[in-house]
Protein backbone atom coordinates (compact mmCIF):
# COMPACT_ATOMS: atom_id res chain seq x y z
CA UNK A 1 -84.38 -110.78 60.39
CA UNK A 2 -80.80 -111.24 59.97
CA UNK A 3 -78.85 -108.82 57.85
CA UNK A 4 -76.75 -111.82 56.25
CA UNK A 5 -76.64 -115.62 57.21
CA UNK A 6 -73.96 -118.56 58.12
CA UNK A 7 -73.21 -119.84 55.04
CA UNK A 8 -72.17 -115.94 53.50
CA UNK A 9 -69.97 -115.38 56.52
CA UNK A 10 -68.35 -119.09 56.06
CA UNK A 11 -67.71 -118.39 52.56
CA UNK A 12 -66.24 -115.03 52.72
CA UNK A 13 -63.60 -116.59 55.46
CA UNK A 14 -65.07 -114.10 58.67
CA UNK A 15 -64.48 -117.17 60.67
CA UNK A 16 -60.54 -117.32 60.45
CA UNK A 17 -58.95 -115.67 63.45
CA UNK A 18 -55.40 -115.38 64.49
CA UNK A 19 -52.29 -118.37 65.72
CA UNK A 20 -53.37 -118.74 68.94
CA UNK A 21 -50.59 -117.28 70.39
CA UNK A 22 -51.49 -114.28 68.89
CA UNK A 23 -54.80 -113.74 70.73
CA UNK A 24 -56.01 -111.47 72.80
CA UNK A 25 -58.12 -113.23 76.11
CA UNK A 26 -60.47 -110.16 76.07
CA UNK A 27 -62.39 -112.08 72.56
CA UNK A 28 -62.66 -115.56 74.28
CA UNK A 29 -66.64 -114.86 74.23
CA UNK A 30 -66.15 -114.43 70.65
CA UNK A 31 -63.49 -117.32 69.65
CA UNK A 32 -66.29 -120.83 69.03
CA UNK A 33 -62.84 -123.14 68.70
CA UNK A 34 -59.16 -123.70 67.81
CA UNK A 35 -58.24 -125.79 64.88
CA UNK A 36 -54.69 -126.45 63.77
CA UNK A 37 -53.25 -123.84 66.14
CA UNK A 38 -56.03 -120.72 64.63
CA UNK A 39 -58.85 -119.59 66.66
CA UNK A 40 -61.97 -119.77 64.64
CA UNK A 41 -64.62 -116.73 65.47
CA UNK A 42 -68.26 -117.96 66.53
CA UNK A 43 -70.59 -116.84 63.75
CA UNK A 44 -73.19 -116.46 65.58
CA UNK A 45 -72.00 -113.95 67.53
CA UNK A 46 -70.47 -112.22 64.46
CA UNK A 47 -74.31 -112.30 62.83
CA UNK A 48 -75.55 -110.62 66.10
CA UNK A 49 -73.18 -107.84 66.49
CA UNK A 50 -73.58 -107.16 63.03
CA UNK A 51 -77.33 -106.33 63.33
CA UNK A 52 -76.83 -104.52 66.30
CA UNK A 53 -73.93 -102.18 64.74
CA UNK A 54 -75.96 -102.06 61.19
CA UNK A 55 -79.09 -100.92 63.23
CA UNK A 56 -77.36 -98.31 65.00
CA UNK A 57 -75.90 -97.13 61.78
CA UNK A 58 -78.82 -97.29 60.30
CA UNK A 59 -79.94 -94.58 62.93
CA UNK A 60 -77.06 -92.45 62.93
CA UNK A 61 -77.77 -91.92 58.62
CA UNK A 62 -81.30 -91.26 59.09
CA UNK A 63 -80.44 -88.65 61.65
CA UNK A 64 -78.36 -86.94 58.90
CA UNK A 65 -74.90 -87.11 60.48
CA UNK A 66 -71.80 -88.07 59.04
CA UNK A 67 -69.86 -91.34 59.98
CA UNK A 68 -65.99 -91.84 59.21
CA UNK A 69 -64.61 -95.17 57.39
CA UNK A 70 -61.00 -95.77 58.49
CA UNK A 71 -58.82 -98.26 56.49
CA UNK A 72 -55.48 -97.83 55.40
CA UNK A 73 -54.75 -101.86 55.43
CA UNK A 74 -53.32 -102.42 51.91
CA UNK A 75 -56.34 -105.18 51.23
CA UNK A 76 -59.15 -102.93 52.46
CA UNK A 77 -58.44 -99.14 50.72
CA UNK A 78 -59.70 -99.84 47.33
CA UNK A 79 -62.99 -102.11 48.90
CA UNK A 80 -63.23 -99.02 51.50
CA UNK A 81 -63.02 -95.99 49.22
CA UNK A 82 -65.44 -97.19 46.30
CA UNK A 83 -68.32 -98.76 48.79
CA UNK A 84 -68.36 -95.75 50.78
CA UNK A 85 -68.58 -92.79 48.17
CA UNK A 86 -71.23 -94.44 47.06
CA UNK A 87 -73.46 -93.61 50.78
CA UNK A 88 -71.52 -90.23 50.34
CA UNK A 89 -69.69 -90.95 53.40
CA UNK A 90 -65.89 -89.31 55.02
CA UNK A 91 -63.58 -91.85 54.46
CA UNK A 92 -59.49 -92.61 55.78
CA UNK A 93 -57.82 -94.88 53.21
CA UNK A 94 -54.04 -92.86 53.50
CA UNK A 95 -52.09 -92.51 56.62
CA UNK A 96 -54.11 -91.77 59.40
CA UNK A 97 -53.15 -87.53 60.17
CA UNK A 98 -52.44 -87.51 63.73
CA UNK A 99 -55.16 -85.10 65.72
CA UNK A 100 -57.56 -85.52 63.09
CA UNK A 101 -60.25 -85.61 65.69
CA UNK A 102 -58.46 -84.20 68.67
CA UNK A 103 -56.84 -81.01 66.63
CA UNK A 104 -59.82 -80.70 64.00
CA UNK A 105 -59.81 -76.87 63.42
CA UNK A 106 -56.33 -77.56 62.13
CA UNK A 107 -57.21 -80.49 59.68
CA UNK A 108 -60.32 -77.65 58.37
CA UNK A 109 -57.73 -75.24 57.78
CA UNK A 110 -55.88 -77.93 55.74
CA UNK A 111 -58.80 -78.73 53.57
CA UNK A 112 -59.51 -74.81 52.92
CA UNK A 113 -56.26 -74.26 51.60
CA UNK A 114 -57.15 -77.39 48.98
CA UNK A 115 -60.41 -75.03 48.23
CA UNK A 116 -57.74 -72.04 48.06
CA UNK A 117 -55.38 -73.46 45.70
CA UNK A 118 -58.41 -74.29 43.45
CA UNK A 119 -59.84 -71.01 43.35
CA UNK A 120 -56.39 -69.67 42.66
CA UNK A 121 -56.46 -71.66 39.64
CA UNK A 122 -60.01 -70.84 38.24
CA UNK A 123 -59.68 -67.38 38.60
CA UNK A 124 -56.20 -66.95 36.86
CA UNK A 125 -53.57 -66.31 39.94
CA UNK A 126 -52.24 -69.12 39.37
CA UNK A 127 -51.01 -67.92 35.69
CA UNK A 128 -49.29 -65.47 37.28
CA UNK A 129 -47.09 -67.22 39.19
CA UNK A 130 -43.39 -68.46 38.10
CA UNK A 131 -43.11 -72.23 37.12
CA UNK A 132 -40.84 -73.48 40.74
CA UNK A 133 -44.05 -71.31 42.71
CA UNK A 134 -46.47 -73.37 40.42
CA UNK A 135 -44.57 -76.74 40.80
CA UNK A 136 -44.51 -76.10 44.38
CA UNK A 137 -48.05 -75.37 44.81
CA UNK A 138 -49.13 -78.12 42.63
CA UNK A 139 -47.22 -80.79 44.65
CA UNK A 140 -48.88 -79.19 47.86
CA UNK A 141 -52.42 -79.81 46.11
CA UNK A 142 -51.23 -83.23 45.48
CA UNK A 143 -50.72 -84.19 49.01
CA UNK A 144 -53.47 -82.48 50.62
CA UNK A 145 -55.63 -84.51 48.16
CA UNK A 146 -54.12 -87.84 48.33
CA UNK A 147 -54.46 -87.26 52.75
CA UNK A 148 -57.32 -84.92 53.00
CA UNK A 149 -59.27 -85.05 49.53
CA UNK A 150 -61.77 -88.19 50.71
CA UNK A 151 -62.36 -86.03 54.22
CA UNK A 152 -62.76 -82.27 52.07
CA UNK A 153 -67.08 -82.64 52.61
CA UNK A 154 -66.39 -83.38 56.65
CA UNK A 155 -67.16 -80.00 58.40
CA UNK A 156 -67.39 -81.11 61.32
CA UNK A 157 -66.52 -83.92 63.76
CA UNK A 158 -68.31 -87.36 62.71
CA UNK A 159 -70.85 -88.71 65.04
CA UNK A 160 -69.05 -92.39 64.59
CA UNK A 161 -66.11 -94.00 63.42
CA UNK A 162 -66.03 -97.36 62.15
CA UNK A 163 -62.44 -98.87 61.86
CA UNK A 164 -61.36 -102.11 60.07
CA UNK A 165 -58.20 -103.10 61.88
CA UNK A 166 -58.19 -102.23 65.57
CA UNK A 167 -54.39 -103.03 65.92
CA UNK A 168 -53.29 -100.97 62.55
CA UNK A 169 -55.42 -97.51 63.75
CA UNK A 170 -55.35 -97.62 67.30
CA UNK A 171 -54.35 -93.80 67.22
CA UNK A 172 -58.14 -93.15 65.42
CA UNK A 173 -59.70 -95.35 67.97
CA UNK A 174 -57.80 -93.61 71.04
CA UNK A 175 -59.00 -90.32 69.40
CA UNK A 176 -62.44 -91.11 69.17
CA UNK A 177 -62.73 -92.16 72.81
CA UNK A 178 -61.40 -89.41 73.82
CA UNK A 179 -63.47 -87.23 72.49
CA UNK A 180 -66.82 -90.09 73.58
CA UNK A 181 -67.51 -90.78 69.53
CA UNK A 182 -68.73 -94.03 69.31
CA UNK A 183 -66.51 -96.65 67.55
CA UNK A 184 -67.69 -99.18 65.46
CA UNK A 185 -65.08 -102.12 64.34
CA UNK A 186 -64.09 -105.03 62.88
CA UNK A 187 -62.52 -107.28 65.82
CA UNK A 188 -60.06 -110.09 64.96
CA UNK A 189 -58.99 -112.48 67.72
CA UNK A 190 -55.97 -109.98 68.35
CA UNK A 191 -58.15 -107.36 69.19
CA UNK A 192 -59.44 -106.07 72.34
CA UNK A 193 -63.20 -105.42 71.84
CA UNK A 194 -63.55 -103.94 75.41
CA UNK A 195 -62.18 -100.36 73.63
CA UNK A 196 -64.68 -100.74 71.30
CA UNK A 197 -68.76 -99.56 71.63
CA UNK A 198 -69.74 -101.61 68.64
CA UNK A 199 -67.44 -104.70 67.84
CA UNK A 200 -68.23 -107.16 65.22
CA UNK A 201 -65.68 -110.25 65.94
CA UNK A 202 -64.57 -111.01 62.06
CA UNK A 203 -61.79 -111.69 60.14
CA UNK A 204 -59.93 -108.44 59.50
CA UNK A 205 -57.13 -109.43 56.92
CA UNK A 206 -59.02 -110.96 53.69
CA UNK A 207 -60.58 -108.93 51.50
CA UNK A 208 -63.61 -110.78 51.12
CA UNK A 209 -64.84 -110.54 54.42
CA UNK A 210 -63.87 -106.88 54.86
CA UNK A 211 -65.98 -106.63 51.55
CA UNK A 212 -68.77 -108.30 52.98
CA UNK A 213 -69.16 -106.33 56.67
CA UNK A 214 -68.14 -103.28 55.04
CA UNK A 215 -70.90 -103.88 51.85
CA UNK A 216 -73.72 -104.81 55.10
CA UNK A 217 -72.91 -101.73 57.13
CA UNK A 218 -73.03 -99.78 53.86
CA UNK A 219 -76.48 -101.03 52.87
CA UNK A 220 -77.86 -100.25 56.01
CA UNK A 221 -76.37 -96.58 56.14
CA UNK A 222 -78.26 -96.65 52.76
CA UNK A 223 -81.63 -97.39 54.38
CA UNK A 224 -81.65 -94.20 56.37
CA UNK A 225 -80.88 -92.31 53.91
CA UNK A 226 -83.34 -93.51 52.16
CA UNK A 227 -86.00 -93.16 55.39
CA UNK A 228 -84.31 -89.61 55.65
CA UNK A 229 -85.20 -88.65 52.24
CA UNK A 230 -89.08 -90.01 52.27
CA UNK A 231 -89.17 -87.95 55.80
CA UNK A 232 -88.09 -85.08 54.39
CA UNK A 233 -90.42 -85.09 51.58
CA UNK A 234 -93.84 -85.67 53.84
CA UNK A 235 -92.82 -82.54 55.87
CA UNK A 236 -95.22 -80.02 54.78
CA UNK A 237 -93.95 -77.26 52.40
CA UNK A 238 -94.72 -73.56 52.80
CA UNK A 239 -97.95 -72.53 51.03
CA UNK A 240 -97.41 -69.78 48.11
CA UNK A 241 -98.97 -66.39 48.44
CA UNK A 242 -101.28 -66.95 45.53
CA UNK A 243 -101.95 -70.47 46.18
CA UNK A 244 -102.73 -69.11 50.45
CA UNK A 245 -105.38 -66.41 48.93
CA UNK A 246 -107.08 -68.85 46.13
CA UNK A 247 -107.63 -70.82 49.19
CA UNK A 248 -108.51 -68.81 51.67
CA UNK A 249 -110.94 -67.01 49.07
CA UNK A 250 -113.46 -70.15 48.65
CA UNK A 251 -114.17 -69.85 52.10
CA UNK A 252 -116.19 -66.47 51.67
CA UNK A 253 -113.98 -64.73 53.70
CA UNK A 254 -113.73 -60.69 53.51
CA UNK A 255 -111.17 -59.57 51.75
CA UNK A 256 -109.43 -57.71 54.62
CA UNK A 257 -109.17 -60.98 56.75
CA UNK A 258 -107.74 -62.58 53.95
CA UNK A 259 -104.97 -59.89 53.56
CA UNK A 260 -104.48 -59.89 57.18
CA UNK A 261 -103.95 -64.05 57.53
CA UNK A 262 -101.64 -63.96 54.55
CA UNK A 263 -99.64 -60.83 55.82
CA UNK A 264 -99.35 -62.88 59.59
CA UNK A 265 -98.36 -66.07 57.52
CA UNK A 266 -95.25 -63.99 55.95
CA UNK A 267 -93.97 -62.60 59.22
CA UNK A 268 -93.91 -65.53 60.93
CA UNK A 269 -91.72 -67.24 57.60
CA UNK A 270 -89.38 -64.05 57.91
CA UNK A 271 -89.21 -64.78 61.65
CA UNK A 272 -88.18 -67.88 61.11
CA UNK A 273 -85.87 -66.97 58.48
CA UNK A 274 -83.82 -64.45 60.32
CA UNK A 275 -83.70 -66.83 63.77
CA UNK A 276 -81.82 -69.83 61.48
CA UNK A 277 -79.52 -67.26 59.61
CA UNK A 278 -78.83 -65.82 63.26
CA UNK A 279 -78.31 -69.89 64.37
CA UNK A 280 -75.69 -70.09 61.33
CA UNK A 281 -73.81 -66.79 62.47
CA UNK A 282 -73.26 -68.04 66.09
CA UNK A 283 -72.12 -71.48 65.07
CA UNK A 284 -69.94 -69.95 62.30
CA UNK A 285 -68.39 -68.10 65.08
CA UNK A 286 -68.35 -70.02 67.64
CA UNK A 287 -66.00 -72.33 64.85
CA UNK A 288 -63.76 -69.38 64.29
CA UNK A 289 -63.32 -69.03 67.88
CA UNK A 290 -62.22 -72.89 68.08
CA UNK A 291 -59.54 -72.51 65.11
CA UNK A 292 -55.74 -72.35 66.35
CA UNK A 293 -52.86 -71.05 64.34
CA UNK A 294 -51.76 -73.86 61.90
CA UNK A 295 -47.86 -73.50 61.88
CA UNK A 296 -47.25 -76.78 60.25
CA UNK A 297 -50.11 -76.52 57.90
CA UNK A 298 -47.87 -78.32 55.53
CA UNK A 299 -46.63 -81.47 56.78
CA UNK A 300 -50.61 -82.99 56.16
């Protein structure tokens, strides 16, 4: 079944592409007509990329990766921002900081320094500093949040990017192709939707039909979650010591065995244990190992 119909797409405007001179011949498949010189996008083609991108999101969520919302269009930020911290999801609504995917160790080092700067002022450094050092270091903060605050829970690359304006953050999009992330996108008759693994053909300048894509995808990250979360909680949970003897004790068994199975049942959890904090070290390492020396740290 259809994640939205016709008559919602009509009425939030998706349909209203470009001046015809402004399009792009790669979204003919996508354009239905042209009326008074504007391409109008095909609907139907808009409610079936939509599924397809909404299902694959869907996926992505329940596998619990992370998937980063680009918009830093005037008329999609605010629509952006609050419908995505809601699916606790990275999100771009500020200039788009170049190498963000490409020079990611750098961008990390940018968001620890935020974390820095906040410790410094919980644990009373920052008191100890002069007022220009504070004023300084305050207006540093400032930036790094305004640019970096929305991405501070990213630790490492997203597994998709989903961009509003093709056109506007072409530098994201190059990024992420680069690197083979898939891109998911709203496509206006401007566009070129061969650069893009998931287009949905759309109107990307009014607000009410970013709204209504961006409020679809959202609701369909929302499901996995969801499916994530009810997974997570059927996955059987290790048995208590006490609760492991009580049991084992009702089947007459001596109490030796008994000792021995719940002795074997410990090892194995220790085992297991010590192989996942040994998992964490490498990766933790093999990060450190990526890292290069941020020089201009501050210009983000």
């Amino acid at each position: 079944m259809p994640r939205t119909t016709f008559e919602e797409l009509l009425e939030a405007g998706v349909h209203f592409g470009h001046l015809k001179r402004k399009w792009n011949p790669a979204m003919a498949p996508y354009i239905f007509m042209e009326k008074n010189g504007i391409h109008i996008i095909d609907l139907e083609k808009t409610i079936e990329k939509l599924d397809e991108a909404a299902s694959a999101m869907k996926h992505i969520a329940r596998s619990g990766k992370k998937i980063l919302f680009v918009a830093t269009k005037k008329q999609a930020k605010e629509i952006v921002a609050e419908r995505v911290k809601q699916v606790n999801m990275p999100y771009v609504t500020e200039r788009w900081p170049g190498g963000m995917l490409t020079n990611f160790p750098t961008i990390r080092k940018a968001v620890k320094k935020m974390g820095s700067i906040d410790k410094m002022a919980s644990d009373g450094t920052f008191s100890n500093l002069s007022k220009r050092e504070k004023l300084q270091i305050t207006r540093q903060r400032a930036k790094l949040e305004k640019n970096l605050g929305s991405i501070a829970d990213l630790t490492r690359l997203p597994s998709a990017l989903f961009v509003v304006d093709v056109c506007k953050e072409n530098i994201a999009v190059k990024e992420a192709k680069r690197l083979g992330i898939p891109v998911f996108a709203m496509v206006d008759t401007n566009s070129n939707p061969n650069e893009i693994d998931f287009p949905i053909p759309a109107n990307d300048d009014a607000s009410k039909s970013i709204a209504l894509i961006v409020d679809i995808l959202c609701k369909a990250i929302e499901e996995g979650l969801n499916e994530r979360k009810i997974e997570k909680d059927k996955e059987p949970q290790p048995k208590d010591k006490k609760v492991m003897r009580k049991e084992l004790e009702t089947e007459d068994l001596p109490d030796s065995v008994i000792d021995a199975i719940v002795k074997e049942e410990e090892e194995v959890e220790t085992e297991e244990e010590y192989v996942s904090d040994d998992s964490a070290d490498e990766d933790e390492t093999a990060e450190e190992a990526d890292e290069i020396e941020d020089e201009d740290i501050h210009k983000y």
